[in-house]
C-alpha atoms as a PDB file:
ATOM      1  CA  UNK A   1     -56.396 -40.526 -30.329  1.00  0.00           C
ATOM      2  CA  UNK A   2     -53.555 -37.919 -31.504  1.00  0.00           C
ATOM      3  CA  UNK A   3     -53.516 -34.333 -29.901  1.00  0.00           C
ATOM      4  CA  UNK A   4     -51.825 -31.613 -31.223  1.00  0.00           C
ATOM      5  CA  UNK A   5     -50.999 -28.171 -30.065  1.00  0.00           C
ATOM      6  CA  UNK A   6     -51.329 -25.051 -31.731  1.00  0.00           C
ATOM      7  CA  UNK A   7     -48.483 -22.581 -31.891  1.00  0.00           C
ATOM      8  CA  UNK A   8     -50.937 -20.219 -30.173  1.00  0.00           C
ATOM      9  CA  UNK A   9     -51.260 -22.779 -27.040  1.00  0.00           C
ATOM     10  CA  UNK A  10     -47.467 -23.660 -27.042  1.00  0.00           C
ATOM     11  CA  UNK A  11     -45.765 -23.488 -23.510  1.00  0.00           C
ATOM     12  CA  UNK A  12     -43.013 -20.647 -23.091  1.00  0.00           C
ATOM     13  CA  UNK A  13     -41.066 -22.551 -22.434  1.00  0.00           C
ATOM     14  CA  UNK A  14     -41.168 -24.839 -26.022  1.00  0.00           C
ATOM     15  CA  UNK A  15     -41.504 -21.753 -27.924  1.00  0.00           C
ATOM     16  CA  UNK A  16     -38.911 -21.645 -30.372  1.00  0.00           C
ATOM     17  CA  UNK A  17     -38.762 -17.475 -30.367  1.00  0.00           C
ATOM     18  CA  UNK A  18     -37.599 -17.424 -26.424  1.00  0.00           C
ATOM     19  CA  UNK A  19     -33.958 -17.797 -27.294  1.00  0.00           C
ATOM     20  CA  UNK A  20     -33.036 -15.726 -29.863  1.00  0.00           C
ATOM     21  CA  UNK A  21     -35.183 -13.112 -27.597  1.00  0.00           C
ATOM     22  CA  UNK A  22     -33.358 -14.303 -24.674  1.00  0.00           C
ATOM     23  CA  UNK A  23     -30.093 -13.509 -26.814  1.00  0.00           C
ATOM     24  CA  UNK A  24     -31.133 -10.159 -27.902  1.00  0.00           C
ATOM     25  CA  UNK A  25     -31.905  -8.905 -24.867  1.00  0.00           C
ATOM     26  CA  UNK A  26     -28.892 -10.118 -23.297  1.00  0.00           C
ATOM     27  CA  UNK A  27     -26.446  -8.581 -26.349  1.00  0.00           C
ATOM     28  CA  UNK A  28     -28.477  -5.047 -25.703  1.00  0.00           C
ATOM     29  CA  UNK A  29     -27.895  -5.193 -22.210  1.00  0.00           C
ATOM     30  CA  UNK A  30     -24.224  -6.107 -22.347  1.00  0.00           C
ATOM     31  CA  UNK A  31     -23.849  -3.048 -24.796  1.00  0.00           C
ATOM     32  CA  UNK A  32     -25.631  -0.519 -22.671  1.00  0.00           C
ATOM     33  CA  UNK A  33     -23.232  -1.728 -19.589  1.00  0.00           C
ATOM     34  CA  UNK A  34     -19.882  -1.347 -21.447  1.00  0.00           C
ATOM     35  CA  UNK A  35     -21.033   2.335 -22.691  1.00  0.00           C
ATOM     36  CA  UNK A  36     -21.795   3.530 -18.903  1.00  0.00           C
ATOM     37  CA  UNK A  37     -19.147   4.885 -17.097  1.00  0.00           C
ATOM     38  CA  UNK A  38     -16.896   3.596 -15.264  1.00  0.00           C
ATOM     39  CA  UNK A  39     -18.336   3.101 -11.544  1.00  0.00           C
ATOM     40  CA  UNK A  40     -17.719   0.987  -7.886  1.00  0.00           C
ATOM     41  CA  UNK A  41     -20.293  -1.332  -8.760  1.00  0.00           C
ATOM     42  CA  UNK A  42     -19.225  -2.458 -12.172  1.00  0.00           C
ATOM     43  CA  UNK A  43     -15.234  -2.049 -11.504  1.00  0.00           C
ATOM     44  CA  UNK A  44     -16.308  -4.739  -8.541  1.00  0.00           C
ATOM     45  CA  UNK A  45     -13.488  -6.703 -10.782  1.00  0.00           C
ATOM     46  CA  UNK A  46     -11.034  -4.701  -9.229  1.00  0.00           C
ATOM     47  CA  UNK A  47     -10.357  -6.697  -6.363  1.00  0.00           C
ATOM     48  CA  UNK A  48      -7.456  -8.197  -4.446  1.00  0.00           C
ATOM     49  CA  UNK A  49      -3.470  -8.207  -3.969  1.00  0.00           C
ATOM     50  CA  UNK A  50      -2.446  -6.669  -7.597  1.00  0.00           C
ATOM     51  CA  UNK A  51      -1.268  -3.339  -9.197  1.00  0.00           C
ATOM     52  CA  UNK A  52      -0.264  -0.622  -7.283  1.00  0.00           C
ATOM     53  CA  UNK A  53      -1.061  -2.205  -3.930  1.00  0.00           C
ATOM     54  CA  UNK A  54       1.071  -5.208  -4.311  1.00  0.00           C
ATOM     55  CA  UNK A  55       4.120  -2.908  -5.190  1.00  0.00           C
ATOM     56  CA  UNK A  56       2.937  -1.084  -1.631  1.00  0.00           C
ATOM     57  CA  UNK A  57       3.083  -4.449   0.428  1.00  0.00           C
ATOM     58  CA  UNK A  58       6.098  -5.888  -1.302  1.00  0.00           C
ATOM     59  CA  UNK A  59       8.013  -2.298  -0.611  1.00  0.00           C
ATOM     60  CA  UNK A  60       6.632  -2.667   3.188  1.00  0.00           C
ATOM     61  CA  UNK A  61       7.944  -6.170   3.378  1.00  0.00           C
ATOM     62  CA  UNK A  62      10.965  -6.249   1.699  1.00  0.00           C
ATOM     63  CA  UNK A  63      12.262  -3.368  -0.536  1.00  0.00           C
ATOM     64  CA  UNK A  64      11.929  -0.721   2.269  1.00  0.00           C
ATOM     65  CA  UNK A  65      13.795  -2.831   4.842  1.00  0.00           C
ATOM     66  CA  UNK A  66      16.500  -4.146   2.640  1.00  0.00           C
ATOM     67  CA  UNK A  67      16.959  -0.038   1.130  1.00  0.00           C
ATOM     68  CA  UNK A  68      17.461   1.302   4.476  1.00  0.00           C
ATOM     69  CA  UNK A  69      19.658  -1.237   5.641  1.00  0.00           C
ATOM     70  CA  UNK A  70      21.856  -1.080   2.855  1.00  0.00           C
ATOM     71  CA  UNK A  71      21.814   2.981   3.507  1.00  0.00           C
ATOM     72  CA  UNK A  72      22.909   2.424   6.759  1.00  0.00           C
ATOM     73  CA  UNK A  73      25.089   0.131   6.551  1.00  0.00           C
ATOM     74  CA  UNK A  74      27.083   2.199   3.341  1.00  0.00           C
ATOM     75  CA  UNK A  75      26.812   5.613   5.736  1.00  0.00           C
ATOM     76  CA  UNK A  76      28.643   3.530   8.921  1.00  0.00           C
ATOM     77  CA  UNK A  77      31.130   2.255   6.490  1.00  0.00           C
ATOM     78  CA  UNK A  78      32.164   4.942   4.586  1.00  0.00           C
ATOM     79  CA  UNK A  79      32.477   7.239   8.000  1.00  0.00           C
ATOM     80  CA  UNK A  80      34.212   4.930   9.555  1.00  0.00           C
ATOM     81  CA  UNK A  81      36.755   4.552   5.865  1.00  0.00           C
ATOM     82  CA  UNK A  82      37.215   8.252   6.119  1.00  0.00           C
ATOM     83  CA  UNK A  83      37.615   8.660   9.589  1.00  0.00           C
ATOM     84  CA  UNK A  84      39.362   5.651  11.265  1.00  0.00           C
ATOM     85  CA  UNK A  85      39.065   7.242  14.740  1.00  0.00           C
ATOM     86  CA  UNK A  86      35.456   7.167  14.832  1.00  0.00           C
ATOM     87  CA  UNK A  87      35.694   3.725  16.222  1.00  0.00           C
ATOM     88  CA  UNK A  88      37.233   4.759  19.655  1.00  0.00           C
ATOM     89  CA  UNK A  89      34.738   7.044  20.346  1.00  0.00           C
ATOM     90  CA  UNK A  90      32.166   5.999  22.835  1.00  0.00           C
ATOM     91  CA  UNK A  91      29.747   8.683  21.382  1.00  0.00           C
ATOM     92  CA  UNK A  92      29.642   7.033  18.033  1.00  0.00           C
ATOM     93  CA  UNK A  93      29.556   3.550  18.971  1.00  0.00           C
ATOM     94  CA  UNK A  94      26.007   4.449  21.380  1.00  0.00           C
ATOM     95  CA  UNK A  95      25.217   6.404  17.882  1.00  0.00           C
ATOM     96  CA  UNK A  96      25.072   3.081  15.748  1.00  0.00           C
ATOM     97  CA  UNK A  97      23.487   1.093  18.422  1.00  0.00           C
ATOM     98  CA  UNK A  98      21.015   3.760  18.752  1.00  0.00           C
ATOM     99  CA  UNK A  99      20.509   4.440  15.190  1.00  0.00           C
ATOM    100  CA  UNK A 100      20.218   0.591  14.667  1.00  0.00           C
ATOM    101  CA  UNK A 101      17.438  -0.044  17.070  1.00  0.00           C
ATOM    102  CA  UNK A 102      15.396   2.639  15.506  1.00  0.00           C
ATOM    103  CA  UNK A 103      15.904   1.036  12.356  1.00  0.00           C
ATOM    104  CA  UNK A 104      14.913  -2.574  13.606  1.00  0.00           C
ATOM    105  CA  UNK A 105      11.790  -1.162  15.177  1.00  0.00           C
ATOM    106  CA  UNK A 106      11.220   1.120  11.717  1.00  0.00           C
ATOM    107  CA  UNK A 107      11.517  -2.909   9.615  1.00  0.00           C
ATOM    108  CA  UNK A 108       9.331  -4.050  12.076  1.00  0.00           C
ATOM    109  CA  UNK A 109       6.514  -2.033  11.504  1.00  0.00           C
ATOM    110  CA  UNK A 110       6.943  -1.993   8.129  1.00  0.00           C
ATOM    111  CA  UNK A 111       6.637  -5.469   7.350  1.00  0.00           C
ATOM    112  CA  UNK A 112       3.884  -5.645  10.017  1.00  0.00           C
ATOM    113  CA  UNK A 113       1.946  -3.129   7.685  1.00  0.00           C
ATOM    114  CA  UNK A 114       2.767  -4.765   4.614  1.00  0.00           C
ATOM    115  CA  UNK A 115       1.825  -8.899   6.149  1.00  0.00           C
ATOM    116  CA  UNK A 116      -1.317  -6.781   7.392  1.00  0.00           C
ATOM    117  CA  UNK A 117      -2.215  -5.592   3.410  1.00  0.00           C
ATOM    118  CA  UNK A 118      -1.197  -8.927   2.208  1.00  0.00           C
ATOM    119  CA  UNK A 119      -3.386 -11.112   4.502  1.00  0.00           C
ATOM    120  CA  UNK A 120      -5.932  -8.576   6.135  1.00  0.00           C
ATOM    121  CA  UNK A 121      -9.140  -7.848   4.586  1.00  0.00           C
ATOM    122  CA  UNK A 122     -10.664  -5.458   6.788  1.00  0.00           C
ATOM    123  CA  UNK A 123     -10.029  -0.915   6.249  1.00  0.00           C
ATOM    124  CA  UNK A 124      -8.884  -1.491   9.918  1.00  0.00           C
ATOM    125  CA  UNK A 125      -5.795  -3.055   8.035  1.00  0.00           C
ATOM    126  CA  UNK A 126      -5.115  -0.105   5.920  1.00  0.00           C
ATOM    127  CA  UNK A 127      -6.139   2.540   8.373  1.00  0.00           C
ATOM    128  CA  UNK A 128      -3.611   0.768  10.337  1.00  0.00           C
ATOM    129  CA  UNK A 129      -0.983   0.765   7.087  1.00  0.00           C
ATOM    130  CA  UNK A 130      -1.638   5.041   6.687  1.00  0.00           C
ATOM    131  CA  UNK A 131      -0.451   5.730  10.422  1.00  0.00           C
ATOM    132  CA  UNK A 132       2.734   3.277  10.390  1.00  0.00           C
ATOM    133  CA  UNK A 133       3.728   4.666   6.801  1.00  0.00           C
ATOM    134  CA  UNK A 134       3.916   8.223   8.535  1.00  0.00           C
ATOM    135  CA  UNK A 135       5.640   6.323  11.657  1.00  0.00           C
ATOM    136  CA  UNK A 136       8.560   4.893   9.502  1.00  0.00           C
ATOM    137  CA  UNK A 137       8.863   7.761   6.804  1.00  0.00           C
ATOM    138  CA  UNK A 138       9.039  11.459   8.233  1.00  0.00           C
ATOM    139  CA  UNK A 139       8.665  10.939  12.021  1.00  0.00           C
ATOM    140  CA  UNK A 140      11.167   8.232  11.644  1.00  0.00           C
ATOM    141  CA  UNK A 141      13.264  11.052   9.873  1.00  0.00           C
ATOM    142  CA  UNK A 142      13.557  13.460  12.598  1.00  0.00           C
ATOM    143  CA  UNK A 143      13.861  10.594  14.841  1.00  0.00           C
ATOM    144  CA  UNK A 144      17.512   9.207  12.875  1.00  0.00           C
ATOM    145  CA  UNK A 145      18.280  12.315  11.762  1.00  0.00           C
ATOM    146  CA  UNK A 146      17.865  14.687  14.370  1.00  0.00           C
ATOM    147  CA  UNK A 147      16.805  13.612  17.889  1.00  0.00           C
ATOM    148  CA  UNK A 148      19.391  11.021  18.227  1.00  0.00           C
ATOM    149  CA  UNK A 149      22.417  12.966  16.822  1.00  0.00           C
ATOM    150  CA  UNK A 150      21.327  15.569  18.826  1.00  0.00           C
ATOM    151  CA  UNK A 151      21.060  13.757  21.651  1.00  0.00           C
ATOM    152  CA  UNK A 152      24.257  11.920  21.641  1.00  0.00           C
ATOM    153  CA  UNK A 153      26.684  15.224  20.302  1.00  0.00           C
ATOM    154  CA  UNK A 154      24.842  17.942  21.203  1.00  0.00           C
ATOM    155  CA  UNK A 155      24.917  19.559  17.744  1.00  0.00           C
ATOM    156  CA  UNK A 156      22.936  19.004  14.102  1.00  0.00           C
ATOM    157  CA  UNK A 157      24.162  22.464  12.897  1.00  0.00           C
ATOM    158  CA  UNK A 158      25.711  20.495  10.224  1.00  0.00           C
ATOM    159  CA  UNK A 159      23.018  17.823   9.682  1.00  0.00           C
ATOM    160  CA  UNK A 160      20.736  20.361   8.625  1.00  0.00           C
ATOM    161  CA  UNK A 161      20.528  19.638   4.962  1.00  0.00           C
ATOM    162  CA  UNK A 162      20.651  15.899   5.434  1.00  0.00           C
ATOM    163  CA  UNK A 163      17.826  16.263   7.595  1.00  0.00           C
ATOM    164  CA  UNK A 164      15.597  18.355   5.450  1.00  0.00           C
ATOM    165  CA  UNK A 165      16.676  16.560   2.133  1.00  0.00           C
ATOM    166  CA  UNK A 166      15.289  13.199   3.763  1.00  0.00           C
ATOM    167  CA  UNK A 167      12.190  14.579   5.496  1.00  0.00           C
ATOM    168  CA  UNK A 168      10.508  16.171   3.043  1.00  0.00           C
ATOM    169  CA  UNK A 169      10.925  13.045   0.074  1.00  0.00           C
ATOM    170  CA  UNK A 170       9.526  10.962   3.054  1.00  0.00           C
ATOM    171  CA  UNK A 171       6.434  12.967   4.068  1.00  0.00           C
ATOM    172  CA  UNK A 172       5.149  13.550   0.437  1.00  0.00           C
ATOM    173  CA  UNK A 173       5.884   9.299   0.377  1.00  0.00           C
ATOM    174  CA  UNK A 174       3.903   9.068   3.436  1.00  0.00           C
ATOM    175  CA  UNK A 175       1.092  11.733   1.648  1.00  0.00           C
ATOM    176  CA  UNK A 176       1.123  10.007  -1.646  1.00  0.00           C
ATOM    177  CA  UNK A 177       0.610   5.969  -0.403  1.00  0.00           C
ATOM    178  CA  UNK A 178      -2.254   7.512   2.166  1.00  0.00           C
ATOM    179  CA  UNK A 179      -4.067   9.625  -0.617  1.00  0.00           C
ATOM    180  CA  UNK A 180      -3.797   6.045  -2.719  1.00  0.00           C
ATOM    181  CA  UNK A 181      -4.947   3.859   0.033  1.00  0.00           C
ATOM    182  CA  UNK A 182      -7.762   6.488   0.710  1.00  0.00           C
ATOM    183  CA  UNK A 183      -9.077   6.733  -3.051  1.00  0.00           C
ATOM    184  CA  UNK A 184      -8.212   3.171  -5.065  1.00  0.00           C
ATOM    185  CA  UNK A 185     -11.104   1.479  -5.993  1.00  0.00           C
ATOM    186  CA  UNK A 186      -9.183  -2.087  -6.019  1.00  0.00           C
ATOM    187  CA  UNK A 187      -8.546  -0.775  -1.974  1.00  0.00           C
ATOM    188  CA  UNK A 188     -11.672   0.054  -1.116  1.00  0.00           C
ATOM    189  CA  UNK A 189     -12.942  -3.467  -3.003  1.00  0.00           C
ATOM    190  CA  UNK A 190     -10.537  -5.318  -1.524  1.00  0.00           C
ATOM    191  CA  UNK A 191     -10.871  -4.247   2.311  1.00  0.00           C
ATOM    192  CA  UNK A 192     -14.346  -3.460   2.210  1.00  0.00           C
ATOM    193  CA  UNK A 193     -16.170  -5.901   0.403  1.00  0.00           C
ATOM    194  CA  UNK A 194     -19.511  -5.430   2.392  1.00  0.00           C
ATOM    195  CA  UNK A 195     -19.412  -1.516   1.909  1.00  0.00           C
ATOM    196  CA  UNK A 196     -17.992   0.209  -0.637  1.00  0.00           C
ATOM    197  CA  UNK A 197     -18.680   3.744   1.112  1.00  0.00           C
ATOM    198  CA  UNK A 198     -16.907   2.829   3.725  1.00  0.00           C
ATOM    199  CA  UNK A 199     -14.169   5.297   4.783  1.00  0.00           C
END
């Protein structure tokens, strides 16, 4: 006995229209989603250690710390060329000791920042990140700049300029990196995977 099935009583699922269907509707869709604007929930791609944020840690880990110790290290020497006395001076010598443990502590946090960024994936790790990058840039400043040498001689009459050339570069630093950390998408994807809204 032979049965046979009308196309009227096919299954869906042996219907021979359900692909190209299937395809249609899947073409449409994908063309709708590509002309919406760009949003959190379909730049979800934008996720982990890359761009912007990878130039941040590798700056906290090792740029930053090698710049200022090369800065440093160029300002003792050339003081030091020009002035040969310098060196019999207790005042000086508890200067670069001084100025050389704020710098150690400065690298410290820094790369403690940027291994927090690299490995972390929690906003605790960047909230963390936005108060150490105001710790090592301007506060760090006036620290270097002003409070020691003031401490030490007495007098930063003539440090003045230095002081306000390098605090000002380093708060708008410390302003622009927090305003990023605050308002990147990849950020906010990366260190806040379970909610996006979180601030």
């Amino acid at each position: 006995m032979r049965f046979s099935i009308s196309r009227k009583d096919k299954p869906r699922f042996l219907s021979e229209e359900i692909i190209p269907t299937k395809l249609s509707d899947s073409t449409t869709a994908g063309t709708a989603l590509s002309s919406q604007p760009p949003t959190k929930e379909n730049k979800i791609g934008l996720i982990g250690v890359k761009g912007w944020l990878q130039f941040l840690i590798v700056w906290l880990i090792l740029l930053g710390p090698l710049v200022n110790i090369v800065i440093i290290e160029a300002k003792f020497i050339g003081a030091e060329s020009n002035f040969p006395g310098l060196v019999s001076f207790n005042e000086w010598n508890v200067y670069k000791i001084s100025l050389w443990a704020a710098t150690v502590v400065c690298i410290a946090l820094s790369i403690f920042a940027g291994l927090g960024l690299a490995n972390g994936n929690s906003w605790k790790d960047v909230k963390r990140t936005k108060v150490i990058l105001f710790i090592v840039g301007p506060l760090a400043a006036l620290l270097m700049k002003a409070l020691i040498p003031f401490m030490i001689f007495g007098s930063i009459k003539e440090m003045i300029p230095e002081i306000i050339g390098l605090f000002f570069p380093s708060l708008l630093w410390a302003f622009f990196w927090t305003f990023f950390l605050s308002k990147s998408i990849r950020v906010h994807n990366t260190y806040c995977r379970n909610n996006l809204s979180e601030d």
